[in-house]
C-alpha atoms as a PDB file:
ATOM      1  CA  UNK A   1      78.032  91.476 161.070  1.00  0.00           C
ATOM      2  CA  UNK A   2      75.996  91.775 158.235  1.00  0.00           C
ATOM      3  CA  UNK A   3      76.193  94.952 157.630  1.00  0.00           C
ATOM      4  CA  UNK A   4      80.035  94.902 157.753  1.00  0.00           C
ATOM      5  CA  UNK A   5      80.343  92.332 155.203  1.00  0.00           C
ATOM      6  CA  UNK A   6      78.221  94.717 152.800  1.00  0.00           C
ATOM      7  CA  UNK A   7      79.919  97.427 153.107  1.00  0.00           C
ATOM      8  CA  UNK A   8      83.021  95.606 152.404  1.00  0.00           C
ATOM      9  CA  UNK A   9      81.830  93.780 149.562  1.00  0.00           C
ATOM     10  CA  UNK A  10      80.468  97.058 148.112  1.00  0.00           C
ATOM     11  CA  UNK A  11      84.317  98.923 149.053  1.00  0.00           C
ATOM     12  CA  UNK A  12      85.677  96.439 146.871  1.00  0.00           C
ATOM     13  CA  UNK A  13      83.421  96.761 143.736  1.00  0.00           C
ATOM     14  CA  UNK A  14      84.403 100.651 143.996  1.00  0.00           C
ATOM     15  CA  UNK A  15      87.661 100.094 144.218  1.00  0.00           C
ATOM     16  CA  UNK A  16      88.159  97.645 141.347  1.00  0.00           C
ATOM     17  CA  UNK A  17      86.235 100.231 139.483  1.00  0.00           C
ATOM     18  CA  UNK A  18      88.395 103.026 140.182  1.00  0.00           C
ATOM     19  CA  UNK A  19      91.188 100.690 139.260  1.00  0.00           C
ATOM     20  CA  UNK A  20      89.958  99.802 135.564  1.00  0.00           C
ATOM     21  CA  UNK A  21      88.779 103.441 135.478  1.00  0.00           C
ATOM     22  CA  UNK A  22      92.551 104.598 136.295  1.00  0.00           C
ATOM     23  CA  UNK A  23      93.980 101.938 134.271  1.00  0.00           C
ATOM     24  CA  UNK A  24      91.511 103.232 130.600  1.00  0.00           C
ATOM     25  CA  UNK A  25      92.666 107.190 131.577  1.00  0.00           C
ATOM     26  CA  UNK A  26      96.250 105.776 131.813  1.00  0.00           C
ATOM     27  CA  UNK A  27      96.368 104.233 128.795  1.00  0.00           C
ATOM     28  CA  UNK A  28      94.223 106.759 126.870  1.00  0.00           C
ATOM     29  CA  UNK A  29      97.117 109.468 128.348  1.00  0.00           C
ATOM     30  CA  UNK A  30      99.942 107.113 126.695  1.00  0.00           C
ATOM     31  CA  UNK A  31      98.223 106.841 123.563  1.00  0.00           C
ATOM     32  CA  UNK A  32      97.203 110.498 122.980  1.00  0.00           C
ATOM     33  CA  UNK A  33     100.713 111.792 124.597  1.00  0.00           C
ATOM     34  CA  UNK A  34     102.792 108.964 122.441  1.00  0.00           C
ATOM     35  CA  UNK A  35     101.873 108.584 119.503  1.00  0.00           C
ATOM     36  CA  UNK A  36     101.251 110.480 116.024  1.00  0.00           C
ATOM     37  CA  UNK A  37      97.217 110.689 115.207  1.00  0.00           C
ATOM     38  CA  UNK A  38      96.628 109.233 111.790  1.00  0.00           C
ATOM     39  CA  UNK A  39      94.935 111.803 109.393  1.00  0.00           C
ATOM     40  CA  UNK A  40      94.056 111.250 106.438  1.00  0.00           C
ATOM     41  CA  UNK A  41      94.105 113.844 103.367  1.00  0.00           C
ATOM     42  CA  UNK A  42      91.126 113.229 101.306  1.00  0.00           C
ATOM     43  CA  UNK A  43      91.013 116.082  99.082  1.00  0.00           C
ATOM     44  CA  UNK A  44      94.586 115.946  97.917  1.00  0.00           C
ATOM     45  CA  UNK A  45      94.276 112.559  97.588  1.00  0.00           C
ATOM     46  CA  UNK A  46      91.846 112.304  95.451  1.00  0.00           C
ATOM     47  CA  UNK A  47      92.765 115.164  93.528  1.00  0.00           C
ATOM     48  CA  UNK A  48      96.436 113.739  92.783  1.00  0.00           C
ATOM     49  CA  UNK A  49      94.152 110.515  91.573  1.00  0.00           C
ATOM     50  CA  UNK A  50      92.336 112.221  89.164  1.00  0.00           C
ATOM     51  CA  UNK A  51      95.435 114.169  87.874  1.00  0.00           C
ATOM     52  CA  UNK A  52      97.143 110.676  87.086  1.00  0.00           C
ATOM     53  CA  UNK A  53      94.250 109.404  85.487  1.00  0.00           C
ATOM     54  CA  UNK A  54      93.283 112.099  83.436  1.00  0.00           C
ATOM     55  CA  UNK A  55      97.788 112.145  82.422  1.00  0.00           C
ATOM     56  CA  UNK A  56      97.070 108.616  81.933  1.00  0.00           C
ATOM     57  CA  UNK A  57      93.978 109.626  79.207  1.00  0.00           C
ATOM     58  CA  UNK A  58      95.692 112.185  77.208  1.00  0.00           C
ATOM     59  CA  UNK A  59      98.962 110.577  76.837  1.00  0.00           C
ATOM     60  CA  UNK A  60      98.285 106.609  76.934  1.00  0.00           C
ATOM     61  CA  UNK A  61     101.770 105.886  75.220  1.00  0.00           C
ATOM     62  CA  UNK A  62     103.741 107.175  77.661  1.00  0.00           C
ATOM     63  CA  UNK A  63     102.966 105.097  80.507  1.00  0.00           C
ATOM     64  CA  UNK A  64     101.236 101.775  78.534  1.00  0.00           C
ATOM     65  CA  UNK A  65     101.515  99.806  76.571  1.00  0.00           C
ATOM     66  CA  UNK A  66      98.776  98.081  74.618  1.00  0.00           C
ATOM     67  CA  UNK A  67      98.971  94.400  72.746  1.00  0.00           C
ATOM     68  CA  UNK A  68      96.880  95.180  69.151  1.00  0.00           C
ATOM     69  CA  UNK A  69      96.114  92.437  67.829  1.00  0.00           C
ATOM     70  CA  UNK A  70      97.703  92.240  63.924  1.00  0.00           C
ATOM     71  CA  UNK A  71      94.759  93.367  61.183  1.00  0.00           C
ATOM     72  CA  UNK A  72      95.445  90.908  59.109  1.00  0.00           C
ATOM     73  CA  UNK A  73      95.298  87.446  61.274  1.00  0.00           C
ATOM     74  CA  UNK A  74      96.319  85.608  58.326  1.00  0.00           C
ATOM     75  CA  UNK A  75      98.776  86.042  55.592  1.00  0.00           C
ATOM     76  CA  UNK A  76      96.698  84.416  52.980  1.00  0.00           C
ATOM     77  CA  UNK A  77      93.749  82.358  51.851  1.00  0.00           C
ATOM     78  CA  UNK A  78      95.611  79.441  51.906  1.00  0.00           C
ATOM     79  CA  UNK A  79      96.497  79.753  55.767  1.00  0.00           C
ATOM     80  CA  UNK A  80      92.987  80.971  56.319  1.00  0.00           C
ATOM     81  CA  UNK A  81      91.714  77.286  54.379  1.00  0.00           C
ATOM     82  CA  UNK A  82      94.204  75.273  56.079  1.00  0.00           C
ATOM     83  CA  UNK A  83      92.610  77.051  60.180  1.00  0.00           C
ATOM     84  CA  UNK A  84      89.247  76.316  58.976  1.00  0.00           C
ATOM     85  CA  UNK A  85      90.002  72.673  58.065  1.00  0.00           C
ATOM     86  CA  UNK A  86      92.097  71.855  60.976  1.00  0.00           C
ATOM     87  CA  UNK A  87      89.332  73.549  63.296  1.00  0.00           C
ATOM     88  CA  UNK A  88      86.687  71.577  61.143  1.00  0.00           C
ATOM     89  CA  UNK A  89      88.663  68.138  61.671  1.00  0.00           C
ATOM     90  CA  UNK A  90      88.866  68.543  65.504  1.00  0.00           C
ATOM     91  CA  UNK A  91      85.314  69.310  65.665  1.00  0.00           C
ATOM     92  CA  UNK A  92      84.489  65.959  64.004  1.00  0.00           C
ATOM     93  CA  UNK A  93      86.759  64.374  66.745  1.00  0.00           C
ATOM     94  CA  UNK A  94      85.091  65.780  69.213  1.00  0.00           C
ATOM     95  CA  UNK A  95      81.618  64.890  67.800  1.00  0.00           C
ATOM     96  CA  UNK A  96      82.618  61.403  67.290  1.00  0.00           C
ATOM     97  CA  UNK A  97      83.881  60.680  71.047  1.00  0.00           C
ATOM     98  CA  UNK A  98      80.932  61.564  72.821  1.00  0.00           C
ATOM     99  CA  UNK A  99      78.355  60.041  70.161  1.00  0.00           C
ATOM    100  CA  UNK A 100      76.962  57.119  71.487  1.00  0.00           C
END
């Protein structure tokens, strides 16, 4: 009776075995038979991305454009004078809240 029972328990771990074996082949047949493999092209690729930057070196006004900051920040001396003092006045503000 033993013996039986073995043999039966051992049928069964074969068979689910074949199962999830037939199962993986079936679905690895779907997927292969499907669908489209995904390649990718890394020579063109990276070729087409050195082509744009190197367009993007030689003619930079074409495709951006940069913010330049004015030359001249101020129009005079006087507007330069009046910055520094207002910048010089908040400073002292500053100092004199956190002195204890």
């Amino acid at each position: 009776m033993f013996i039986i029972d073995l043999m039966y328990f051992i049928f069964k771990i074969i068979m689910f075995i074949l199962i999830i074996y037939g199962v993986q082949y079936g679905w690895d047949l779907m997927k292969d038979t499907y669908t489209k493999p995904k390649t990718k092209d890394l020579v063109n690729s990276q070729l087409k991305k050195y082509k744009d930057l190197l367009g993007e070196i030689q003619h930079p006004n074409d495709q951006t454009v940069y913010n330049k900051v004015p030359e001249t920040l101020f129009e005079s001396d006087e507007d330069k004078k009046q910055m520094n003092d207002d910048l010089l006045s908040f400073m002292n503000d500053q100092i004199q809240l956190y002195k204890v």
